[in-house]
PDB file of N, CA and C in Angstrom:
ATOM      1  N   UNK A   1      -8.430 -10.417 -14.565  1.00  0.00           N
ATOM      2  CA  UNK A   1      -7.436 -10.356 -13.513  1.00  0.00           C
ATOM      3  C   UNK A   1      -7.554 -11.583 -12.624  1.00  0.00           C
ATOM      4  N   UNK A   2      -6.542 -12.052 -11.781  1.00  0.00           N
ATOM      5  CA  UNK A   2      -6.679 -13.037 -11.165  1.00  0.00           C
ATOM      6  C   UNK A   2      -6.545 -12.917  -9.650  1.00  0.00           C
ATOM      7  N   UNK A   3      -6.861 -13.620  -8.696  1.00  0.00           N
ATOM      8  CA  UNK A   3      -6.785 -13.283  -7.392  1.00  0.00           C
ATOM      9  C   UNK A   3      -5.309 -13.464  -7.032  1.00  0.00           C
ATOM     10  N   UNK A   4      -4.624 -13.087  -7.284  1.00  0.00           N
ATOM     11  CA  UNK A   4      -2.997 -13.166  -6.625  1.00  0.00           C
ATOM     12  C   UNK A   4      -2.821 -11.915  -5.795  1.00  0.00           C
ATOM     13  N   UNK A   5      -1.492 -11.853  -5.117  1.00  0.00           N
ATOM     14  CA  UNK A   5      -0.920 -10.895  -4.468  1.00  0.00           C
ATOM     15  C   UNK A   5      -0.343  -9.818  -5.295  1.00  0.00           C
ATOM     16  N   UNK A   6      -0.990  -8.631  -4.849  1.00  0.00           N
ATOM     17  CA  UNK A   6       0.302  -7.626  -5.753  1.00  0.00           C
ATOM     18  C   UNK A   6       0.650  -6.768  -4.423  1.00  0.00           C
ATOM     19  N   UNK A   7       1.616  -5.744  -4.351  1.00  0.00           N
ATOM     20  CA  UNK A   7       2.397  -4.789  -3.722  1.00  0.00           C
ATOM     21  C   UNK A   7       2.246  -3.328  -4.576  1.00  0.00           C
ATOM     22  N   UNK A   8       1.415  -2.966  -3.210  1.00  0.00           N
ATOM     23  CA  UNK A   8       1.566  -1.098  -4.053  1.00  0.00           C
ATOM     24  C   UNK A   8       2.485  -0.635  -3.110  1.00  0.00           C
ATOM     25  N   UNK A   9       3.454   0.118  -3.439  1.00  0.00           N
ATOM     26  CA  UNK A   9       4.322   1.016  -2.858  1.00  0.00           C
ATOM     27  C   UNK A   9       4.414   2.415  -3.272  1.00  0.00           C
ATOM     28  N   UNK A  10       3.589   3.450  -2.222  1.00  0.00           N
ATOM     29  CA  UNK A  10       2.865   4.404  -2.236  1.00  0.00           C
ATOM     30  C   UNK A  10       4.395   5.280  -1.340  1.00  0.00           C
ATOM     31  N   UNK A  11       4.680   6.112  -2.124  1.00  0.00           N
ATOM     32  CA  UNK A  11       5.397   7.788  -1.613  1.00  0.00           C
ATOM     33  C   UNK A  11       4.741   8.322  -0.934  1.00  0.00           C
ATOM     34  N   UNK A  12       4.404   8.936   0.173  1.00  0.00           N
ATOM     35  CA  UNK A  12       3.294   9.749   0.886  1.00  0.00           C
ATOM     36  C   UNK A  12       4.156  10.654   2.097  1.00  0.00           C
ATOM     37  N   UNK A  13       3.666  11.644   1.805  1.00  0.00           N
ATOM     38  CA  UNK A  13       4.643  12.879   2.811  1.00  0.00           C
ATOM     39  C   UNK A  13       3.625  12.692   4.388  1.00  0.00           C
ATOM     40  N   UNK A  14       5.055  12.323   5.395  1.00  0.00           N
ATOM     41  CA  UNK A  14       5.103  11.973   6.694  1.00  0.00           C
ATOM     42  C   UNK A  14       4.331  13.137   7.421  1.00  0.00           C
ATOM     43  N   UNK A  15       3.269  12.733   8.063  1.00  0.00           N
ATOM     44  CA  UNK A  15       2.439  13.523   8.979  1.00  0.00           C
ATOM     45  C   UNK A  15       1.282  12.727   9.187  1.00  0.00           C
ATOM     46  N   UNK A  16       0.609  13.145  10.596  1.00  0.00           N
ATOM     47  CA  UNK A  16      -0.687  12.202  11.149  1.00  0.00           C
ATOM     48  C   UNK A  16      -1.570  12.443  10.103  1.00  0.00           C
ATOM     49  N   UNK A  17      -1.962  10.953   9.786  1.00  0.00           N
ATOM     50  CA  UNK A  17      -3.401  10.975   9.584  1.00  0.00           C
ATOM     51  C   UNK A  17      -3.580  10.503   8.015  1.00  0.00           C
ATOM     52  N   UNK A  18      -1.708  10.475   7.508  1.00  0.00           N
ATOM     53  CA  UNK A  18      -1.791  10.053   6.633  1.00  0.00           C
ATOM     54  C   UNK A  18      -2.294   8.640   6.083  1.00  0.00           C
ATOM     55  N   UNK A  19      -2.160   7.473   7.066  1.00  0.00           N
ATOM     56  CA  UNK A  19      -2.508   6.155   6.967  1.00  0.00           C
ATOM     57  C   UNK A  19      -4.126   6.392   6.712  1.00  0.00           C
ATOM     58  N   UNK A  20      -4.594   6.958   7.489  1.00  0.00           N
ATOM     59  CA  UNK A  20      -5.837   6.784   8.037  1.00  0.00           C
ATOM     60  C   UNK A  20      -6.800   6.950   6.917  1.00  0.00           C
ATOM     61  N   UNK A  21      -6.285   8.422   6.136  1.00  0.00           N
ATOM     62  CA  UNK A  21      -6.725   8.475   4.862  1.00  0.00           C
ATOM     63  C   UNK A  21      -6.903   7.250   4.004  1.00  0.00           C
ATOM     64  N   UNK A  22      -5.233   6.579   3.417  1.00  0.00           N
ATOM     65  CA  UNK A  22      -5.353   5.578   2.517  1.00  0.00           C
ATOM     66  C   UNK A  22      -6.160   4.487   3.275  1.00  0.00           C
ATOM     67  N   UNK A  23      -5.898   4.098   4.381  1.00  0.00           N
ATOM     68  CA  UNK A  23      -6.861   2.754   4.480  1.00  0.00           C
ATOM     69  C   UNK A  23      -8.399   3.080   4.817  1.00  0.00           C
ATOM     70  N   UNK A  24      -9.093   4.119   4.916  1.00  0.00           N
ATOM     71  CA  UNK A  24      -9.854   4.709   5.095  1.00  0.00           C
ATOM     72  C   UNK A  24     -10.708   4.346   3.660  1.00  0.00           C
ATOM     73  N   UNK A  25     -10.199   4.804   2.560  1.00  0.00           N
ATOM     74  CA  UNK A  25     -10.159   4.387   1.058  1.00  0.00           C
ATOM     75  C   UNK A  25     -10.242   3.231   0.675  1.00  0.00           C
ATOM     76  N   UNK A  26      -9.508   2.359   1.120  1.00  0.00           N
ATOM     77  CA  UNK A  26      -9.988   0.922   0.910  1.00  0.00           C
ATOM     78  C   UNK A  26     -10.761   0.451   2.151  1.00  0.00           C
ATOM     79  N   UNK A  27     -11.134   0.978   3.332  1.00  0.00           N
ATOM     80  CA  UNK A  27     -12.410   0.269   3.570  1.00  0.00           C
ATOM     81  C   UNK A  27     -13.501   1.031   3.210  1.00  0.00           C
ATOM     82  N   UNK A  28     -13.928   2.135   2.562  1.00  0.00           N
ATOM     83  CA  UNK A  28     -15.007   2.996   2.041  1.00  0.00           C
ATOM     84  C   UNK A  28     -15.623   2.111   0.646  1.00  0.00           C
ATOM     85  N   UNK A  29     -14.435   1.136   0.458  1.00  0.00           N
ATOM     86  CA  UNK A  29     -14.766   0.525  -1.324  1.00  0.00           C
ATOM     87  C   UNK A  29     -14.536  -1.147  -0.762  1.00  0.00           C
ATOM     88  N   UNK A  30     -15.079  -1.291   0.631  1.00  0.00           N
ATOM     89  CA  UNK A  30     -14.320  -3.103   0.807  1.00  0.00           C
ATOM     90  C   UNK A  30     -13.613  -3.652   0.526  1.00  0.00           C
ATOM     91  N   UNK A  31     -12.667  -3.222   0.383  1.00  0.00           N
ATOM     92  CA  UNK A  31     -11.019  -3.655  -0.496  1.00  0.00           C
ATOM     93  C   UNK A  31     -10.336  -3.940   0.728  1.00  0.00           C
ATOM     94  N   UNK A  32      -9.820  -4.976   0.921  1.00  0.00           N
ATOM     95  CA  UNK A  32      -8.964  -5.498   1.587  1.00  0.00           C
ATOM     96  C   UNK A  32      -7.812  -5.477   1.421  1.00  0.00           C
ATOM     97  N   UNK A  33      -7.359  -5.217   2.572  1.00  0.00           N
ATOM     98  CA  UNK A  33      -5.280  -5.090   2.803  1.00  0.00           C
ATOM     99  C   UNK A  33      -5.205  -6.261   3.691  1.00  0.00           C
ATOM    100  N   UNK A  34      -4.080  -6.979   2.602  1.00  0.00           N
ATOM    101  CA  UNK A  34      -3.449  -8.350   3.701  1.00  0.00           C
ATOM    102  C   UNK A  34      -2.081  -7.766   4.735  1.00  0.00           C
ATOM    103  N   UNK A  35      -1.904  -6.936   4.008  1.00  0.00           N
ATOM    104  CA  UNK A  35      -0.413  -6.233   4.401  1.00  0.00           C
ATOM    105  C   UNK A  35       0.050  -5.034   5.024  1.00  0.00           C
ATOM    106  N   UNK A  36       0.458  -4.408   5.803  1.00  0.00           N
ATOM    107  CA  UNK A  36       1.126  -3.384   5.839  1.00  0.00           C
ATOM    108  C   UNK A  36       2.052  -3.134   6.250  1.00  0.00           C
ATOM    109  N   UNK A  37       3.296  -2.217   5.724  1.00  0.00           N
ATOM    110  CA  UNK A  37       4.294  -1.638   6.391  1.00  0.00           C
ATOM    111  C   UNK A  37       4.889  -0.269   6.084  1.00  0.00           C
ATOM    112  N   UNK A  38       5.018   0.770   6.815  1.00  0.00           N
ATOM    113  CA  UNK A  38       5.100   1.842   6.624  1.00  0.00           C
ATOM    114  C   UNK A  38       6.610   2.594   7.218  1.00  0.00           C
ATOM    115  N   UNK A  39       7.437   2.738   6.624  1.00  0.00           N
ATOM    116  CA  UNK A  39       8.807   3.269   7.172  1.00  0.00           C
ATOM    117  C   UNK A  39       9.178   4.446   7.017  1.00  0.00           C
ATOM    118  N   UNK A  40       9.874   5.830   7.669  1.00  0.00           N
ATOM    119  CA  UNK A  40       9.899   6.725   7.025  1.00  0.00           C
ATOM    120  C   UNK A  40      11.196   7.041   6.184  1.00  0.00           C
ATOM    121  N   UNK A  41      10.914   7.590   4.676  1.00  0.00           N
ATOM    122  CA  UNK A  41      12.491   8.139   4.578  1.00  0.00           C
ATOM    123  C   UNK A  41      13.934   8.783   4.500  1.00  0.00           C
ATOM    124  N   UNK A  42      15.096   7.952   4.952  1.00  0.00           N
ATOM    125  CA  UNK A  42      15.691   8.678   6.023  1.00  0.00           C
ATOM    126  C   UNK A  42      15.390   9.846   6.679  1.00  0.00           C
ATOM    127  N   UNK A  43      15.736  11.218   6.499  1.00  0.00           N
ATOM    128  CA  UNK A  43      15.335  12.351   7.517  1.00  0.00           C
ATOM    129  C   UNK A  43      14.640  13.272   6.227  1.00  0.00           C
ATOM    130  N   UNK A  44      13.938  12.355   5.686  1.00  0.00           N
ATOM    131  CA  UNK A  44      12.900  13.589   4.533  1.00  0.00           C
ATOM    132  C   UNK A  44      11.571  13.497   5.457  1.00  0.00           C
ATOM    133  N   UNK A  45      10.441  14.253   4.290  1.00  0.00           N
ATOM    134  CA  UNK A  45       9.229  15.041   4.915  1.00  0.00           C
ATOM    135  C   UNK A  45       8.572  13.224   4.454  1.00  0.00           C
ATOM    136  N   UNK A  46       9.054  12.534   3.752  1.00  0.00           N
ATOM    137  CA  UNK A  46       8.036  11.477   3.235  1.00  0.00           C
ATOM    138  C   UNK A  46       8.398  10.615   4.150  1.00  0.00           C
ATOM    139  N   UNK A  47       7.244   9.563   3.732  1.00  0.00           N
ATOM    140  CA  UNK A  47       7.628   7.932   4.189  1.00  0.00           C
ATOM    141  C   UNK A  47       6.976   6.721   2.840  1.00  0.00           C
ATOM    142  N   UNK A  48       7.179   6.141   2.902  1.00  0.00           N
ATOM    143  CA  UNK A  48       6.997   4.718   2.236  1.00  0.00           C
ATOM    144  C   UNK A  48       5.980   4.103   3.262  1.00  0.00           C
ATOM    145  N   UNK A  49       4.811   3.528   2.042  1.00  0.00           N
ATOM    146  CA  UNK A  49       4.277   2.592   2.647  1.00  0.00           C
ATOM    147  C   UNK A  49       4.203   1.501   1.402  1.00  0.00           C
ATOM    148  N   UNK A  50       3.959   0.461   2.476  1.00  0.00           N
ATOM    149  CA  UNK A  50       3.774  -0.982   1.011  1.00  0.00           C
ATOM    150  C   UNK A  50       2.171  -1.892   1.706  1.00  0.00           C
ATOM    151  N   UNK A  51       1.534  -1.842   0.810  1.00  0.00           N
ATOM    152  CA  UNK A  51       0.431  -2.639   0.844  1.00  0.00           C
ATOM    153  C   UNK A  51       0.060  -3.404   0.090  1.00  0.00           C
ATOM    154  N   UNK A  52       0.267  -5.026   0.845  1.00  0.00           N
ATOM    155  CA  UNK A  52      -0.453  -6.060  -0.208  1.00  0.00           C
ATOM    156  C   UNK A  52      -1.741  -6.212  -0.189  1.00  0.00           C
ATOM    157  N   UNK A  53      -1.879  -6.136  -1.103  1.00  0.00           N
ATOM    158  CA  UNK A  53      -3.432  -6.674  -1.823  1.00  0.00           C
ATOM    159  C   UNK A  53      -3.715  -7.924  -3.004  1.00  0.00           C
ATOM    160  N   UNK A  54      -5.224  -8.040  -2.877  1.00  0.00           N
ATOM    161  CA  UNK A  54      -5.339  -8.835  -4.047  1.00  0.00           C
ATOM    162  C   UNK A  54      -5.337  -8.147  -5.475  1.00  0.00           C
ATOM    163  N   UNK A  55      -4.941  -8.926  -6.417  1.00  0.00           N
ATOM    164  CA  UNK A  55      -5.033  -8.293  -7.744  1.00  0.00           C
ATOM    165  C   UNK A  55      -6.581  -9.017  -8.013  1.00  0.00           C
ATOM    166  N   UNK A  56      -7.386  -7.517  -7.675  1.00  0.00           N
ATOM    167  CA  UNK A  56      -8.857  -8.108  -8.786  1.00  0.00           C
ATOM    168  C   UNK A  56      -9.191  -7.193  -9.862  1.00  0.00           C
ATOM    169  N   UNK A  57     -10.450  -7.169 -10.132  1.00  0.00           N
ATOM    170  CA  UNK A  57     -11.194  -5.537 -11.012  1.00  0.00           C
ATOM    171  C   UNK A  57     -11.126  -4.440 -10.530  1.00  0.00           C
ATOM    172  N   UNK A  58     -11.036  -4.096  -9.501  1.00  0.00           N
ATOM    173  CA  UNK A  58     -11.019  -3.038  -8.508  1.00  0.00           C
ATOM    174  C   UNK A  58      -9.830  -2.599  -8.777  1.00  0.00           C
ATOM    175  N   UNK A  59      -8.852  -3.237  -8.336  1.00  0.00           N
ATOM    176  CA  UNK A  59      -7.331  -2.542  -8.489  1.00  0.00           C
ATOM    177  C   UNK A  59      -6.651  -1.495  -9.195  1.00  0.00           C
ATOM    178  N   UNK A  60      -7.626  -1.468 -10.542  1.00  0.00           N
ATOM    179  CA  UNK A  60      -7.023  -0.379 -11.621  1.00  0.00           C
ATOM    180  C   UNK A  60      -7.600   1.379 -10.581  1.00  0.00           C
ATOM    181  N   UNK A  61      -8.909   0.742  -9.974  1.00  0.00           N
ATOM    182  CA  UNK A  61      -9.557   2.083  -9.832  1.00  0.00           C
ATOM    183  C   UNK A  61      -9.548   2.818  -8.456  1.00  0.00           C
ATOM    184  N   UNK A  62      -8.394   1.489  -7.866  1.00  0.00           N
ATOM    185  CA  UNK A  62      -8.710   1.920  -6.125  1.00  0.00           C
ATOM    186  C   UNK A  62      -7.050   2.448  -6.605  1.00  0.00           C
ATOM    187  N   UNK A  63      -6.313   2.521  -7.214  1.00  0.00           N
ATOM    188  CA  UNK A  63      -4.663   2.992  -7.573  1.00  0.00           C
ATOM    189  C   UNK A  63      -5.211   4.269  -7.993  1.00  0.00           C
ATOM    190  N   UNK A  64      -5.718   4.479  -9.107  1.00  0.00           N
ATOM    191  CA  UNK A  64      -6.085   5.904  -9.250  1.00  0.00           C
ATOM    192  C   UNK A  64      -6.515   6.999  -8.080  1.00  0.00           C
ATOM    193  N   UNK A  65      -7.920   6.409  -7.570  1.00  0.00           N
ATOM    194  CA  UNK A  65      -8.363   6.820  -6.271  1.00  0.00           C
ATOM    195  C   UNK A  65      -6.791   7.531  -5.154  1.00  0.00           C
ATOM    196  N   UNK A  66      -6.319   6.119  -5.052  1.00  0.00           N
ATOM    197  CA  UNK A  66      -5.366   6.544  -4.263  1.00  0.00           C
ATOM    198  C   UNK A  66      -4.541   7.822  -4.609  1.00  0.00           C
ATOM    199  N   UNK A  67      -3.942   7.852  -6.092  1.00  0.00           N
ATOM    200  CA  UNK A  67      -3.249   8.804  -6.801  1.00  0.00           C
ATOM    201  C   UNK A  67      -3.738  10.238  -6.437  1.00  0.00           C
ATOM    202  N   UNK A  68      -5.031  10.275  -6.146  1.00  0.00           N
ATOM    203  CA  UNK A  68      -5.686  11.594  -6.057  1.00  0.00           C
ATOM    204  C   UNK A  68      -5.705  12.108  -4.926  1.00  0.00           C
ATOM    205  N   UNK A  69      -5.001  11.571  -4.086  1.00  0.00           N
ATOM    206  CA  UNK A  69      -5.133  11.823  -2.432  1.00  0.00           C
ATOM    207  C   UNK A  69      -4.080  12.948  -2.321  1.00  0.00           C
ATOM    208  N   UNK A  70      -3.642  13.545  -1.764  1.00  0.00           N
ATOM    209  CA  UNK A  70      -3.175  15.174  -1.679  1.00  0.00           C
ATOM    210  C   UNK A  70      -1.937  14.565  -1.263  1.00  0.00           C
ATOM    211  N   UNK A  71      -1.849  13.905   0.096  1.00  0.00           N
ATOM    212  CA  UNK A  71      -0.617  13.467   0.592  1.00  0.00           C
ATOM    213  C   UNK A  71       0.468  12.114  -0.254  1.00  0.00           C
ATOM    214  N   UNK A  72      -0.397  11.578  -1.238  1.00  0.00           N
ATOM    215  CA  UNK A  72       0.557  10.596  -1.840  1.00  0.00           C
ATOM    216  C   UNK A  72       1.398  11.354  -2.644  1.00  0.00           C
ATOM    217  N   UNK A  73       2.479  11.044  -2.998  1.00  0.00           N
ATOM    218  CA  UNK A  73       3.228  11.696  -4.009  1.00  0.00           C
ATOM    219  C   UNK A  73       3.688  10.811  -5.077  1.00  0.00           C
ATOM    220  N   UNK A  74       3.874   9.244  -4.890  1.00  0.00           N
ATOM    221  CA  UNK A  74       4.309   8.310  -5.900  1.00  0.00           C
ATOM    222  C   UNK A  74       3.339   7.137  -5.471  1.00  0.00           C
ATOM    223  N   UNK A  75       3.011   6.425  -6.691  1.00  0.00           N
ATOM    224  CA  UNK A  75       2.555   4.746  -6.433  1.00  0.00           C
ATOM    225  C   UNK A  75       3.314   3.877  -7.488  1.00  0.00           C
ATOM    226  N   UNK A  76       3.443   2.764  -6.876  1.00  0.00           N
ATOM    227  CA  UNK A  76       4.051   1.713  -8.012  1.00  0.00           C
ATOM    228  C   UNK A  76       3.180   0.449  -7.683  1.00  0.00           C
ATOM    229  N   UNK A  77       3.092  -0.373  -8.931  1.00  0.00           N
ATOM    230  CA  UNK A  77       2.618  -1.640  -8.695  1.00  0.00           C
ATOM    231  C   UNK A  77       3.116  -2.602  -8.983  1.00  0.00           C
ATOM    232  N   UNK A  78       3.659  -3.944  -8.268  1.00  0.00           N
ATOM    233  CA  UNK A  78       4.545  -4.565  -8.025  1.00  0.00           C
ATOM    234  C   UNK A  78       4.272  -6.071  -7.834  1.00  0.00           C
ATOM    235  N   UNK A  79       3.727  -7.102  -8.863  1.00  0.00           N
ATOM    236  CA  UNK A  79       3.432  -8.275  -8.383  1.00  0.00           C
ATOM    237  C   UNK A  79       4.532  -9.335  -7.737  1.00  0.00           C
ATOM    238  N   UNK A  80       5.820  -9.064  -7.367  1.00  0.00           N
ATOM    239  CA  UNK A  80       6.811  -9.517  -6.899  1.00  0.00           C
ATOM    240  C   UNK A  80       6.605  -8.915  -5.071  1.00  0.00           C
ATOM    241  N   UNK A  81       5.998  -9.990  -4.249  1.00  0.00           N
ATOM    242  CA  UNK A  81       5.972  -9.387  -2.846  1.00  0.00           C
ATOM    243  C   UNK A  81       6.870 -10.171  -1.859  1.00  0.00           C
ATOM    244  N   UNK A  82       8.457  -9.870  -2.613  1.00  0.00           N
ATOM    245  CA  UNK A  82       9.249 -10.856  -2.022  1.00  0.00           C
ATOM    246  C   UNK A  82       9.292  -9.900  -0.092  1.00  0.00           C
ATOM    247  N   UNK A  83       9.016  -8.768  -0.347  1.00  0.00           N
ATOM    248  CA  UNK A  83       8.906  -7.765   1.382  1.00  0.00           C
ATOM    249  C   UNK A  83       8.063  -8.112   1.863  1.00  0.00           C
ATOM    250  N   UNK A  84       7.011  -9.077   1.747  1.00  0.00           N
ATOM    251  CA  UNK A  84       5.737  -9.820   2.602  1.00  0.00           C
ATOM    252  C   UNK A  84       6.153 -11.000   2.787  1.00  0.00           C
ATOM    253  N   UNK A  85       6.561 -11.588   1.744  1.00  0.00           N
ATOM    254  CA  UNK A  85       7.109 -13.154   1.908  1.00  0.00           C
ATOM    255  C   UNK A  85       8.167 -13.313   2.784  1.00  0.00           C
ATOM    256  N   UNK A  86       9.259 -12.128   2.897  1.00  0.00           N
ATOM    257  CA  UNK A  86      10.084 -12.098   4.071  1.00  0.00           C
ATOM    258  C   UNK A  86       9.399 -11.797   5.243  1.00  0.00           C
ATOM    259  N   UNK A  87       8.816 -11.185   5.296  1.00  0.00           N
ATOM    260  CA  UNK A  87       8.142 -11.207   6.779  1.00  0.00           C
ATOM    261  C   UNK A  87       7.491 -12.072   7.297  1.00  0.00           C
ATOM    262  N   UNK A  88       6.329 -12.988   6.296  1.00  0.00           N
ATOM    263  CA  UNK A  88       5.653 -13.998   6.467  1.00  0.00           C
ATOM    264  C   UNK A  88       6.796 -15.294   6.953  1.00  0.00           C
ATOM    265  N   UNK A  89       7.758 -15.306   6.642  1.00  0.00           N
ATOM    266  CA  UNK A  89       9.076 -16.470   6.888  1.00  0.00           C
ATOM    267  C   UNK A  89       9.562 -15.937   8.386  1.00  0.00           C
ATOM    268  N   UNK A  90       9.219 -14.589   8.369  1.00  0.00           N
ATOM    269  CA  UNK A  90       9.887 -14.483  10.233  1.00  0.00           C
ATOM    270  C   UNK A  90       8.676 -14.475  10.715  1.00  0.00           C
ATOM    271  N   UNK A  91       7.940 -14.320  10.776  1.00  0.00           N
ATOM    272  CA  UNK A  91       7.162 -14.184  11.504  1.00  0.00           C
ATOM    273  C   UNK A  91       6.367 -16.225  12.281  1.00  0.00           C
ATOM    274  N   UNK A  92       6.940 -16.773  11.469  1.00  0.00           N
ATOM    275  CA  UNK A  92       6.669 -18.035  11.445  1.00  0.00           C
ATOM    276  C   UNK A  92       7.479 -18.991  11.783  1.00  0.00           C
ATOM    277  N   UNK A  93       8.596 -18.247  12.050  1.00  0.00           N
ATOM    278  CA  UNK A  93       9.797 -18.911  12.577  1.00  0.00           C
ATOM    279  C   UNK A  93       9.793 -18.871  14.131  1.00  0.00           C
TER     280      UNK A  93
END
């Protein structure tokens, strides 16, 4: 695997404490998040979150991990992080 950017975009049903869990998970395993953004959707029980990370060895096993968490309901993995790269362009403007 190589050190690049990938994008997980994690389904997770809206209520406290849900973040806290997933990033909780990657700092329990030193896994670093460059990214976050979390929106809810429209007037459902879920929300969307997107977290960039690096693509290393870890990645196959911190996605699973995640999978097993009660409150996620979907993950995708996504090496296209054109939703960071837009932000990184405003944010710099």
């Amino acid at each position: 695997m190589t050190n690049t950017n990938i994008m997980l975009t994690l389904t997770v049903l809206n209520h406290p404490g849900v973040m806290t869990h997933i990033c909780g998970l990657f700092a329990r395993r030193a896994f670093n998040v460059d990214g976050i953004l979390c929106l809810p959707i429209n007037a459902s029980q879920y929300s969307r979150i997107w977290l960039l990370v690096k693509d290393d060895e870890r990645l196959e096993q911190m996605v699973r991990q995640i999978e097993k968490l009660e409150d996620v309901h979907e993950i995708t993995i996504n090496d296209h992080c054109q939703l960071f790269e837009q932000l990184k362009m405003l944010q710099n403007s």
